[in-house]
Protein backbone atom coordinates (compact mmCIF):
# COMPACT_ATOMS: atom_id res chain seq x y z
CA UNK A 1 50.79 -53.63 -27.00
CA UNK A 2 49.25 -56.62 -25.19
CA UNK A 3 45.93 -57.86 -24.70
CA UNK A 4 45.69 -59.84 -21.28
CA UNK A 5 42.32 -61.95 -21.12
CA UNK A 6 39.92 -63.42 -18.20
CA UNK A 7 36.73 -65.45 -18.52
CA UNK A 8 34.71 -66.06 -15.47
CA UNK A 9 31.06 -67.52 -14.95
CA UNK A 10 28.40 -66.48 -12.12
CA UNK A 11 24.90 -67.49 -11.83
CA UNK A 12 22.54 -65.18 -14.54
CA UNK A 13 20.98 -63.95 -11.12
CA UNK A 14 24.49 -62.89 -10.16
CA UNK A 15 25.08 -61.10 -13.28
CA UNK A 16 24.94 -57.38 -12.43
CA UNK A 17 25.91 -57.69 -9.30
CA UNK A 18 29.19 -59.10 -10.24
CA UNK A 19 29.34 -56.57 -13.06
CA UNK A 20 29.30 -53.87 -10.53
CA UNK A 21 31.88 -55.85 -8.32
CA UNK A 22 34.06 -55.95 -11.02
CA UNK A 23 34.22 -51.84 -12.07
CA UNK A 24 34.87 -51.73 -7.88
CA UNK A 25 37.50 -54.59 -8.18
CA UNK A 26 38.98 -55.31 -11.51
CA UNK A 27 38.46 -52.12 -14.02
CA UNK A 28 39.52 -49.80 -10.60
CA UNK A 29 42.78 -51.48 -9.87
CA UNK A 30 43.82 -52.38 -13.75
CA UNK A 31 42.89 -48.94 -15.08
CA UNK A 32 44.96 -47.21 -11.75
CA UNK A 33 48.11 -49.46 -13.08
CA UNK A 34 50.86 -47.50 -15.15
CA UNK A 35 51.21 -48.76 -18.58
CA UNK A 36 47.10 -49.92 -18.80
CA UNK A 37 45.74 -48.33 -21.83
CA UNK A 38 42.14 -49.49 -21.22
CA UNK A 39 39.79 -52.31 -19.81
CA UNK A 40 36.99 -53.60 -21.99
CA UNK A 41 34.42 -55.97 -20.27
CA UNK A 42 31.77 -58.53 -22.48
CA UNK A 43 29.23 -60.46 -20.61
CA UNK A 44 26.81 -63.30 -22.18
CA UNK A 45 24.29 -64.43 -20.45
CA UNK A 46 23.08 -67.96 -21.64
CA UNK A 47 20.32 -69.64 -19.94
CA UNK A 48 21.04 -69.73 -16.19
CA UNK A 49 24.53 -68.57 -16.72
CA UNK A 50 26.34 -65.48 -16.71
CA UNK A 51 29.96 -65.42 -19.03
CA UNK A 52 32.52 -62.41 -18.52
CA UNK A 53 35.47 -61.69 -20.39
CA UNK A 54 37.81 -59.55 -19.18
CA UNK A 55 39.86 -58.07 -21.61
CA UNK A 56 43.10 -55.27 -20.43
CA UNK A 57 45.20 -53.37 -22.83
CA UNK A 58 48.99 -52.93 -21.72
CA UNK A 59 51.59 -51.06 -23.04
CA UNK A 60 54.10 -53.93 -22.23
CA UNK A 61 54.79 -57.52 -20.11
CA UNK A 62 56.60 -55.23 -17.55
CA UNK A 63 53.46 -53.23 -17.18
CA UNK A 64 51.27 -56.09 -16.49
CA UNK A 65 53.58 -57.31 -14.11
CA UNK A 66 52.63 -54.13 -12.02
CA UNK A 67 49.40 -54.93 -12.12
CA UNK A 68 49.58 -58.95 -11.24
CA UNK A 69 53.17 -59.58 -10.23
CA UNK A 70 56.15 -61.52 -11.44
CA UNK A 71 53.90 -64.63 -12.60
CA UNK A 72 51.78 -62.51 -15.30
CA UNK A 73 49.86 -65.39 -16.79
CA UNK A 74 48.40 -66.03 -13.18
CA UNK A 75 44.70 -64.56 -13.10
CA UNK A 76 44.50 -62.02 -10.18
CA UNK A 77 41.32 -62.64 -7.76
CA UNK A 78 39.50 -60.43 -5.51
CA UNK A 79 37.89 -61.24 -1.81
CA UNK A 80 34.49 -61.59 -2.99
CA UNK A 81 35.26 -63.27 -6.28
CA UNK A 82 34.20 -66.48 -4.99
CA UNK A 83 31.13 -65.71 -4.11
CA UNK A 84 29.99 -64.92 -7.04
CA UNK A 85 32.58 -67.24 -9.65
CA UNK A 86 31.03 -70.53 -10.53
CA UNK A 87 34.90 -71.64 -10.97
CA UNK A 88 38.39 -69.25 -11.02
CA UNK A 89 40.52 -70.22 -13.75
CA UNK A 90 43.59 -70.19 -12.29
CA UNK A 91 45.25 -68.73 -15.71
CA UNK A 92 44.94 -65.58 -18.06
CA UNK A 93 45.72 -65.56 -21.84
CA UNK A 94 47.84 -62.67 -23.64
CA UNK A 95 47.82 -61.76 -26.99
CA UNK A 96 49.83 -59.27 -28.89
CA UNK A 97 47.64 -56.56 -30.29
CA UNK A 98 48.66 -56.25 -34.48
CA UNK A 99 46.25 -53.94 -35.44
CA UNK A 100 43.81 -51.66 -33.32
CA UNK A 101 41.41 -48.95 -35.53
CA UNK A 102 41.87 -46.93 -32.69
């Protein structure tokens, strides 16, 4: 399996907005995919900021290229994600999942 990661910041103001944006956006489209075995979503708010991490479970590269195309370490973006996004990191992170209690 493979753990694909996304951080984004919005204003604390911003934060459940964007939090419902993303279950609309995000958690719709990745959990729709073939292959996803689940979305998890952390938020931290600090101050005046808001920190997500998006984390998706895949059963395989080939999967997530379903999902976000041939370039899978490109972060996929959303029409409205700049209203809210204090920056879009242009990149996503993967990790291989060793061990999962579940």
């Amino acid at each position: 399996m493979i753990a694909r990661t996304w951080r984004g910041r919005t204003k604390a103001s911003d934060a459940e907005v964007y939090k419902d944006y993303l279950m609309e956006t995000g958690v719709k489209s990745t959990s729709s995919t073939e292959g996803n075995r689940g979305v998890y979503i952390w938020r931290r708010i600090s101050g005046d900021t808001a920190e997500f991490v998006f984390v998706s479970v895949w059963d395989s590269f080939d999967d997530i290229k379903k999902f976000a195309g041939k370039d899978v370490n490109k972060a996929v973006y959303y029409p409205k994600d700049r209203e809210y996004l204090l920056e879009l990191e242009p990149e996503v992170e993967h990790y291989e999942v060793i061990f999962s209690s579940k």
